[in-house]
C-alpha atoms as a PDB file:
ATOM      1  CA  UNK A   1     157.333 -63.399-109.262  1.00  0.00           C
ATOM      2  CA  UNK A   2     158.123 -65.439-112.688  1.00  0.00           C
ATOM      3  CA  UNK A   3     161.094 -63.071-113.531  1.00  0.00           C
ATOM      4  CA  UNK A   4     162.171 -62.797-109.861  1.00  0.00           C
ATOM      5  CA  UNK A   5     162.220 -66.729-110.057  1.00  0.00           C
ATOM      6  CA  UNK A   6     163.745 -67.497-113.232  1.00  0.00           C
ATOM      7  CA  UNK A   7     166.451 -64.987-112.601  1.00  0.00           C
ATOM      8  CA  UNK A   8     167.373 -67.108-109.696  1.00  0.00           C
ATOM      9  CA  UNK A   9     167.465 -69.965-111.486  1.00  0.00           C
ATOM     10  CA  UNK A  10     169.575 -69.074-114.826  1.00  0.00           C
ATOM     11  CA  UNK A  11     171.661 -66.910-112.588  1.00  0.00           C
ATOM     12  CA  UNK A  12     172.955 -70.012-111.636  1.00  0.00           C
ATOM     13  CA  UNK A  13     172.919 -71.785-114.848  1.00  0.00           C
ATOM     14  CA  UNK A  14     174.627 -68.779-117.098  1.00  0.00           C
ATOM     15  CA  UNK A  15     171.214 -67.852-118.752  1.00  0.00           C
ATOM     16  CA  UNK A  16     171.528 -64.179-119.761  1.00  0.00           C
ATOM     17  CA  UNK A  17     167.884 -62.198-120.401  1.00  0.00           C
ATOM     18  CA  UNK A  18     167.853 -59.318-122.943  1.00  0.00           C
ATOM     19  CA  UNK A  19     167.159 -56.153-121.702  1.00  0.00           C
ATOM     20  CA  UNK A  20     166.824 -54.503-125.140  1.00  0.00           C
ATOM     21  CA  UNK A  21     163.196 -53.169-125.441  1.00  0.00           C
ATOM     22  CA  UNK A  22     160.422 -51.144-123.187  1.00  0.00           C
ATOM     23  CA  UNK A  23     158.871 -54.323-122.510  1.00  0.00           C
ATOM     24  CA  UNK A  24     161.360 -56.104-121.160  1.00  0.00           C
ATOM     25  CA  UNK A  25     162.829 -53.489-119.321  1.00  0.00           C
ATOM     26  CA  UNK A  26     159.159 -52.906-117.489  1.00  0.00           C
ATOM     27  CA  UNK A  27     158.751 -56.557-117.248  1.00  0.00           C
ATOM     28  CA  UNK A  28     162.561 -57.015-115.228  1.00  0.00           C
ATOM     29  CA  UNK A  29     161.353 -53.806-112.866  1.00  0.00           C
ATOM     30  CA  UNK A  30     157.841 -56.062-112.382  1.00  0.00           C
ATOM     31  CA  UNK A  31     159.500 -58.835-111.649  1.00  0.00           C
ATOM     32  CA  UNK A  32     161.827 -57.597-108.731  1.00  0.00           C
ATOM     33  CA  UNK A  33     159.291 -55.459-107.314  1.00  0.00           C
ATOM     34  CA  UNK A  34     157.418 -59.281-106.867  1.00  0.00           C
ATOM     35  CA  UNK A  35     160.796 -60.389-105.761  1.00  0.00           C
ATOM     36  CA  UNK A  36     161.112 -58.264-102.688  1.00  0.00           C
ATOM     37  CA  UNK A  37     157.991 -58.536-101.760  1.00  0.00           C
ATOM     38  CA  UNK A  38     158.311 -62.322-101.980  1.00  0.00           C
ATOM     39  CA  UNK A  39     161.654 -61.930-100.177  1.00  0.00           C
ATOM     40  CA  UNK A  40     159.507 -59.894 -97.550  1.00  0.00           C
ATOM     41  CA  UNK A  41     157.731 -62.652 -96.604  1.00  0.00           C
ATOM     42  CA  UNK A  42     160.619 -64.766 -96.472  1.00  0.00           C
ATOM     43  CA  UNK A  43     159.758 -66.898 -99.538  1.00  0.00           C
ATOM     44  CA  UNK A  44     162.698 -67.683-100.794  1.00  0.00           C
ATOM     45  CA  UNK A  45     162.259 -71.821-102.608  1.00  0.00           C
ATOM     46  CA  UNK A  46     160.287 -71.135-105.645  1.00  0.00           C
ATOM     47  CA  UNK A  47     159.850 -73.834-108.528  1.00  0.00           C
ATOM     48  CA  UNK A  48     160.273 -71.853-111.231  1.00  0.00           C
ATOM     49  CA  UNK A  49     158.809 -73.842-113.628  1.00  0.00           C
ATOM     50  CA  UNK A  50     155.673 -74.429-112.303  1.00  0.00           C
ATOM     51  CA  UNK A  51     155.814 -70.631-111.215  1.00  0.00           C
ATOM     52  CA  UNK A  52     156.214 -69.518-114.723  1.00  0.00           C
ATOM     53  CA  UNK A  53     153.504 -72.066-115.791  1.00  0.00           C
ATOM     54  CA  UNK A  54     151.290 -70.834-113.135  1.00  0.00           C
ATOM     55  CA  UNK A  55     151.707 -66.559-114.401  1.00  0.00           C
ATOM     56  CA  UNK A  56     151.208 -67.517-117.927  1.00  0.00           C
ATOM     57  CA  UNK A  57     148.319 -69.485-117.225  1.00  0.00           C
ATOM     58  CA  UNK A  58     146.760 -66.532-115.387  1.00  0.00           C
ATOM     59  CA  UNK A  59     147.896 -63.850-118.015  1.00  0.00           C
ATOM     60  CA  UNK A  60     147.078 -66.220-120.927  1.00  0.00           C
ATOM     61  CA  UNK A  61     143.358 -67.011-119.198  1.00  0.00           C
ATOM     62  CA  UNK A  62     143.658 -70.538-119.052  1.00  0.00           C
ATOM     63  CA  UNK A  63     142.226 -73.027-116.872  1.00  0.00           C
ATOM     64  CA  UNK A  64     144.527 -73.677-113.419  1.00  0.00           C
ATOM     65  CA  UNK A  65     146.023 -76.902-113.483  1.00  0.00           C
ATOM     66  CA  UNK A  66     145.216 -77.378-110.100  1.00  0.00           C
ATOM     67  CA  UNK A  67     142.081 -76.863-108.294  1.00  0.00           C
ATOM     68  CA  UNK A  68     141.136 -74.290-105.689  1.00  0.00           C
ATOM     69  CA  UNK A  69     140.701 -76.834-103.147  1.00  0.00           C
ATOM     70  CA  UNK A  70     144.719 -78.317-104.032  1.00  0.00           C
ATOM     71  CA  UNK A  71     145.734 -74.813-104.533  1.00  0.00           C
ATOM     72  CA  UNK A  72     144.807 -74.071-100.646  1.00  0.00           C
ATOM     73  CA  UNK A  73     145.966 -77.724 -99.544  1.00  0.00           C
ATOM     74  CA  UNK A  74     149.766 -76.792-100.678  1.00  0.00           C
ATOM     75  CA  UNK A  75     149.373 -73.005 -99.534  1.00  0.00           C
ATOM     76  CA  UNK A  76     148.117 -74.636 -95.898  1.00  0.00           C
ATOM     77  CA  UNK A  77     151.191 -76.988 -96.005  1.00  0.00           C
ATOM     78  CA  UNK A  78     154.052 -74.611 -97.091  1.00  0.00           C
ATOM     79  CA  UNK A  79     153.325 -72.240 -93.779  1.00  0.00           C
ATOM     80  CA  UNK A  80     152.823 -75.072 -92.025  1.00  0.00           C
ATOM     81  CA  UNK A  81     155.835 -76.301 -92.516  1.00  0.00           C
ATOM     82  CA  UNK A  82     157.255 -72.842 -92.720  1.00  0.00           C
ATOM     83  CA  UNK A  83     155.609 -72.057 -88.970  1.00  0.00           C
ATOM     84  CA  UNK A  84     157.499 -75.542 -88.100  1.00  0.00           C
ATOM     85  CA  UNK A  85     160.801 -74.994 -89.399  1.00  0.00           C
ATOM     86  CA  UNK A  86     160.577 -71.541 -87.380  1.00  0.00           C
ATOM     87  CA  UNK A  87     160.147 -72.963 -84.260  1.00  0.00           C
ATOM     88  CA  UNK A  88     162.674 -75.921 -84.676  1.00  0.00           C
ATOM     89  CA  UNK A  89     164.990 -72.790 -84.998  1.00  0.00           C
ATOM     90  CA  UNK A  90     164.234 -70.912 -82.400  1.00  0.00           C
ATOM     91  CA  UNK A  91     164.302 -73.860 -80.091  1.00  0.00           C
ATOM     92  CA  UNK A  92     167.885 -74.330 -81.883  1.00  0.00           C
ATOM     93  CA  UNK A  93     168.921 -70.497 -81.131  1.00  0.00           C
ATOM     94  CA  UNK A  94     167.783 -70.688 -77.812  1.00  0.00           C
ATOM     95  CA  UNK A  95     169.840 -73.758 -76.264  1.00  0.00           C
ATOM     96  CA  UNK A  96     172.993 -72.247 -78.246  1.00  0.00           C
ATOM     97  CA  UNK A  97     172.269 -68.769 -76.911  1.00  0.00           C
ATOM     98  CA  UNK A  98     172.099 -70.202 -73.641  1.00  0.00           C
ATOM     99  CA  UNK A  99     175.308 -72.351 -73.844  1.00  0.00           C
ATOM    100  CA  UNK A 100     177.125 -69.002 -75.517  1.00  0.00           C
ATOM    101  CA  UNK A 101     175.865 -67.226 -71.912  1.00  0.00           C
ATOM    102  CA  UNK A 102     176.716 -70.093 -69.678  1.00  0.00           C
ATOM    103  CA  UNK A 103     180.497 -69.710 -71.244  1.00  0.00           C
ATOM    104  CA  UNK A 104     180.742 -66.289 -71.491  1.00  0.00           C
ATOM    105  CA  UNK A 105     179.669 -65.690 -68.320  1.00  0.00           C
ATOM    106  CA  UNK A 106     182.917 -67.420 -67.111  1.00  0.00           C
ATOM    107  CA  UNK A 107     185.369 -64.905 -68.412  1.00  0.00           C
ATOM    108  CA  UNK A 108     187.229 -62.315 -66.367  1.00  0.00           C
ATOM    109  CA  UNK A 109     185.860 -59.219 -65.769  1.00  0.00           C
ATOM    110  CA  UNK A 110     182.235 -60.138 -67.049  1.00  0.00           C
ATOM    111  CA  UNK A 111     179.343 -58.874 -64.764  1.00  0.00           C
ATOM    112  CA  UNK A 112     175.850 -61.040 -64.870  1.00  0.00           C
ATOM    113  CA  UNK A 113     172.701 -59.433 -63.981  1.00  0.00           C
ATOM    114  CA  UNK A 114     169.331 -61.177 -62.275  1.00  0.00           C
ATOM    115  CA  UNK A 115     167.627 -60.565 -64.993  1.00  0.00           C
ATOM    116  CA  UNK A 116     170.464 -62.351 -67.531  1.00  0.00           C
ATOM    117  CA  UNK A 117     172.244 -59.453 -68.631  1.00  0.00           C
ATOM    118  CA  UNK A 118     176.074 -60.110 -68.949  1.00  0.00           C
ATOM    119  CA  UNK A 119     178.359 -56.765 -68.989  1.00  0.00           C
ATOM    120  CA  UNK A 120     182.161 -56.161 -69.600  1.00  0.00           C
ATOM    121  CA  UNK A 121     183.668 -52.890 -68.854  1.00  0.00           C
ATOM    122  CA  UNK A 122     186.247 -51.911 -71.897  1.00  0.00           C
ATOM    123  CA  UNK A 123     186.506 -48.262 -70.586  1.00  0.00           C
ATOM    124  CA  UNK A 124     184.417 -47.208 -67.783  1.00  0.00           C
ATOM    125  CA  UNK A 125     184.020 -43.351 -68.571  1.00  0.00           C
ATOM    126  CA  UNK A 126     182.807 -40.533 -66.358  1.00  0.00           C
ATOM    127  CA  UNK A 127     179.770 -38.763 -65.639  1.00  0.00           C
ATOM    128  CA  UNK A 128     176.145 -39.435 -65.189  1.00  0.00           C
ATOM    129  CA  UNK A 129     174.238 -42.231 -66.024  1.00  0.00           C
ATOM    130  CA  UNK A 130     171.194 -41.522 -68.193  1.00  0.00           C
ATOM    131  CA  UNK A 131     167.886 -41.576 -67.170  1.00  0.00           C
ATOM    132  CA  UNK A 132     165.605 -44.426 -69.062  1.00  0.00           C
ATOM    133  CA  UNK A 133     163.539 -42.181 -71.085  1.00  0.00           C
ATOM    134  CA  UNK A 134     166.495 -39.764 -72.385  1.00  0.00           C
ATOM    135  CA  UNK A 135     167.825 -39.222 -75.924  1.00  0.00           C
ATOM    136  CA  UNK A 136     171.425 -40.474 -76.274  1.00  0.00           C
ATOM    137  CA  UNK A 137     174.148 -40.377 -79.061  1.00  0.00           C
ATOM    138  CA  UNK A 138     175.989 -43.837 -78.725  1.00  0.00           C
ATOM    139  CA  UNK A 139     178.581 -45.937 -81.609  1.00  0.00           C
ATOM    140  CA  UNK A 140     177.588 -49.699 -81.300  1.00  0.00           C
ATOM    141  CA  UNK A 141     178.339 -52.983 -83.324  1.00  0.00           C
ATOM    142  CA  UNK A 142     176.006 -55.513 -82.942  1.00  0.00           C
ATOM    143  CA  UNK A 143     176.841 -59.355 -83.652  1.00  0.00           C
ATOM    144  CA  UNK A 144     174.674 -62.479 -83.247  1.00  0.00           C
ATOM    145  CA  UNK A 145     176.476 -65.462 -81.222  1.00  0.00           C
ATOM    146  CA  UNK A 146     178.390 -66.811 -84.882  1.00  0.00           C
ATOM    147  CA  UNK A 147     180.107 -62.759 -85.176  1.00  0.00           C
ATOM    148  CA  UNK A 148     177.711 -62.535 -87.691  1.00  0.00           C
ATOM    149  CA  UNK A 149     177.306 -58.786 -87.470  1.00  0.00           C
ATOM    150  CA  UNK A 150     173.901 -57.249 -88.150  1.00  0.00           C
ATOM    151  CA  UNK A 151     174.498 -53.397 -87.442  1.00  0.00           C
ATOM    152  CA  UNK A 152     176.665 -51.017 -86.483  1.00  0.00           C
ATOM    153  CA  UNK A 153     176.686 -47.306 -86.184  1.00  0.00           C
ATOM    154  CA  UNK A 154     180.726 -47.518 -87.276  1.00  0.00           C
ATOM    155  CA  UNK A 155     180.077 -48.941 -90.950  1.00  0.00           C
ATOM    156  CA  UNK A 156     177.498 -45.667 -91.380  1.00  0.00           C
ATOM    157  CA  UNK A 157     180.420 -43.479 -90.218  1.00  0.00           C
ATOM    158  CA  UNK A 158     179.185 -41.645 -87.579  1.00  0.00           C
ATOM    159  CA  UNK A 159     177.311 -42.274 -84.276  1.00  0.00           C
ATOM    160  CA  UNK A 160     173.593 -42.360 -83.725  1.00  0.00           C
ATOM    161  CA  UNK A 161     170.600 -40.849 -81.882  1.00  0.00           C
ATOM    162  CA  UNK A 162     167.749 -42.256 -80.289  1.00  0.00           C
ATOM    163  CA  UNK A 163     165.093 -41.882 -77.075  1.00  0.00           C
ATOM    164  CA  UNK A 164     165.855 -44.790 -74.897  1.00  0.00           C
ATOM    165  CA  UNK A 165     162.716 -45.738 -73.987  1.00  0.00           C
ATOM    166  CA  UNK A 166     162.415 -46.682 -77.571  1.00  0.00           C
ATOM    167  CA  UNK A 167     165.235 -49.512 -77.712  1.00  0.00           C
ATOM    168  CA  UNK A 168     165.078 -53.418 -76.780  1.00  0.00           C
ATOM    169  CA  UNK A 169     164.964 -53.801 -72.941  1.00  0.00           C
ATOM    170  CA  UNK A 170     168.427 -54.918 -73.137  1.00  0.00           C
ATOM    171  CA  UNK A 171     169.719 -51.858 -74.715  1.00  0.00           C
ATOM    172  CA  UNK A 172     167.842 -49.296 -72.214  1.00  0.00           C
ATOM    173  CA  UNK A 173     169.301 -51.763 -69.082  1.00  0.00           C
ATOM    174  CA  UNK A 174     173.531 -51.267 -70.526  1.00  0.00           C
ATOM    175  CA  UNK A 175     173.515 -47.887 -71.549  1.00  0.00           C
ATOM    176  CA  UNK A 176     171.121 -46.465 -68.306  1.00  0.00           C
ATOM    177  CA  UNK A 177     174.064 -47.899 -66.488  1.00  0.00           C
ATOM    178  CA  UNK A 178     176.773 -46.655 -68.310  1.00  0.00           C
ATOM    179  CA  UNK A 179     178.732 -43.087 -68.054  1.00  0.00           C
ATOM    180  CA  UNK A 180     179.695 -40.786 -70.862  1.00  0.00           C
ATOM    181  CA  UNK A 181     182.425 -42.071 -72.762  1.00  0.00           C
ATOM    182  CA  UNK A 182     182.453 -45.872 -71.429  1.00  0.00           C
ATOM    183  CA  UNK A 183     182.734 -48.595 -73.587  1.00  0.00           C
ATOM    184  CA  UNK A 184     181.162 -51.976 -72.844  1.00  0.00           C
ATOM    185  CA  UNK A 185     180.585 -55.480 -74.440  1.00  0.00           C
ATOM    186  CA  UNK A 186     177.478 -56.440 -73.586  1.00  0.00           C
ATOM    187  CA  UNK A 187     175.346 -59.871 -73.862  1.00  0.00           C
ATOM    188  CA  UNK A 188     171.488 -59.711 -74.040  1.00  0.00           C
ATOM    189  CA  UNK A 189     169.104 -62.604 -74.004  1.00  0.00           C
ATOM    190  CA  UNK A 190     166.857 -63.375 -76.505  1.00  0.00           C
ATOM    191  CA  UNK A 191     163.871 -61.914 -74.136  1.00  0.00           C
ATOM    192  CA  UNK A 192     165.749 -59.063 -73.305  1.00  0.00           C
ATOM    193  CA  UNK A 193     166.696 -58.187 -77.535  1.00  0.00           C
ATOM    194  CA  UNK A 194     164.230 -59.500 -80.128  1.00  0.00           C
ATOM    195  CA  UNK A 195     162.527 -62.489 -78.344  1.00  0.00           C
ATOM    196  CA  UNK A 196     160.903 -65.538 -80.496  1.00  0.00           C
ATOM    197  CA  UNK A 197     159.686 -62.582 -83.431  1.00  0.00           C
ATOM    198  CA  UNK A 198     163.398 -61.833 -83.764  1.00  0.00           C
ATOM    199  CA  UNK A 199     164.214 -58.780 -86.034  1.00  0.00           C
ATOM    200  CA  UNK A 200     163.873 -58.814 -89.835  1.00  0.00           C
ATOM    201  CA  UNK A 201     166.031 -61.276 -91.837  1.00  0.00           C
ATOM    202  CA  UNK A 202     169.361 -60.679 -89.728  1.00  0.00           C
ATOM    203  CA  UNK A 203     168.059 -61.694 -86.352  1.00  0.00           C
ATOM    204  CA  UNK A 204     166.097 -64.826 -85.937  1.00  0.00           C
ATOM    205  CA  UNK A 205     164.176 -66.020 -83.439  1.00  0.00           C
ATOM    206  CA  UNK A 206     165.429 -66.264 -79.974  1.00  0.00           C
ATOM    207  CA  UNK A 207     168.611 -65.243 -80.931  1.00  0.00           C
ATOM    208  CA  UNK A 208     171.161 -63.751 -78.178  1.00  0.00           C
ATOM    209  CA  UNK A 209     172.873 -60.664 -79.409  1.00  0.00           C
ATOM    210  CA  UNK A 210     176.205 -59.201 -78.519  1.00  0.00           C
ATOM    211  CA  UNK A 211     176.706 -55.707 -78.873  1.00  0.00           C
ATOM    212  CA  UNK A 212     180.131 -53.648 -78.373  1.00  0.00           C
ATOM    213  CA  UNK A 213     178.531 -49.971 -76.813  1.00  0.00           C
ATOM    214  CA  UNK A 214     180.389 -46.907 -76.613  1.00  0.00           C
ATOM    215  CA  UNK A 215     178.152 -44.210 -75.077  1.00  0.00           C
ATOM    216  CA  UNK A 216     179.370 -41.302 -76.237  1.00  0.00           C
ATOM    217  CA  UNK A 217     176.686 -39.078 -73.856  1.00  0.00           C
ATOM    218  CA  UNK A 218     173.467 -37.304 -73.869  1.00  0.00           C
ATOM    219  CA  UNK A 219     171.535 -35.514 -76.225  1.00  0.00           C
ATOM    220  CA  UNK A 220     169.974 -32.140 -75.052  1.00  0.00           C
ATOM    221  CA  UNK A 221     166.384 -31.464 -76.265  1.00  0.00           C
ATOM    222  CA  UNK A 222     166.115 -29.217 -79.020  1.00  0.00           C
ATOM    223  CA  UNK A 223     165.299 -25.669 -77.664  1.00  0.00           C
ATOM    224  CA  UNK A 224     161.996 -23.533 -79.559  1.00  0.00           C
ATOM    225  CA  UNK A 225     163.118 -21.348 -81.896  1.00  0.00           C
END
């Protein structure tokens, strides 16, 4: 955590760490490994001066400059406010998502389903639609509302595989509906993609997600040797 912090911090002023010795070689690897996992929890405002203070107090065995009962008051706050900031932005993702689907919905060509699902046939294909539980090999982009994109099968360089019955409801619902070959742009709703949880540190809470599908067709189950 203390190198993960301060690294931030001279990063930005020009400080350069040496590197030179065992030690500090160990104690940079330490440091990031803290980092992620801080990042993993999305803590990403760190002090790091008091951090540092706080480490070499510990490592140094000296008395905490704050008490347990202050140390828990400002833990309690921070995901407090954390859990508050969240929900301010998924109540912010969820009225733009909904005025992105309100538009969208207006263009040409676009299909809306009951259950908020907005379609656009690029290419319409041929063949039969997939059942709900089968294995498909499909190329897909997926953006959030901004173009932000967040995946795509095209920037790995080749398509991928999975059970569809293992996907967002969202995904199952297009490509059940699609035929081999077709190519759709497809809107999903935040309850129909990710929901309030949202999806790791790309897709945040409520968010609606576009996606650009091309199903290329089924998969056929691997046969016993």
């Amino acid at each position: 955590m203390i190198f993960f912090s301060l690294l931030l911090c001279f990063a930005q002023t020009g400080f350069a760490v040496e590197l030179n010795t065992h030690k500090q070689k160990y104690s940079y690897a330490i440091g990031l490994q803290i980092g992620q996992m801080l990042t993993a929890q999305d803590i990403r405002e760190v002090d790091a001066d008091a951090f540092a203070a706080a480490v070499t107090d510990f490592l140094e065995k000296k008395q905490p400059q704050l008490s347990q009962e202050e140390m828990q008051g400002a833990l309690r706050k921070f995901y407090a406010d954390a859990k508050a900031a969240r929900a301010e932005l998924a109540k912010e993702n969820l009225a733009k998502g909904a005025k992105f689907r309100e538009e969208h919905a207006k263009r040409q060509g676009v299909t809306v389903l009951k259950n908020g699902l907005q379609y656009e046939v690029m290419s319409p294909g041929n063949g039969a639609h997939p059942s709900g539980d089968q294995r498909v090999e499909v190329h897909y982009t997926g953006k959030l509302i901004d173009g932000t994109v967040f995946d795509s099968s095209h920037s790995r360089g080749k398509p991928t595989q999975f059970n569809l019955n293992s996907v967002v409801p969202g995904f199952r619902e297009a490509i059940t509906r699609m035929q081999p070959g077709g190519k759709w742009i497809v809107v999903m709703p935040p309850e129909l993609a990710y929901g309030e949880k949202g999806a790791g540190k790309k897709i945040g809470p409520n968010e609606t997600l576009t996606f650009e599908i091309e199903y290329i067709g089924p998969v056929a189950a691997a046969q016993p040797k």
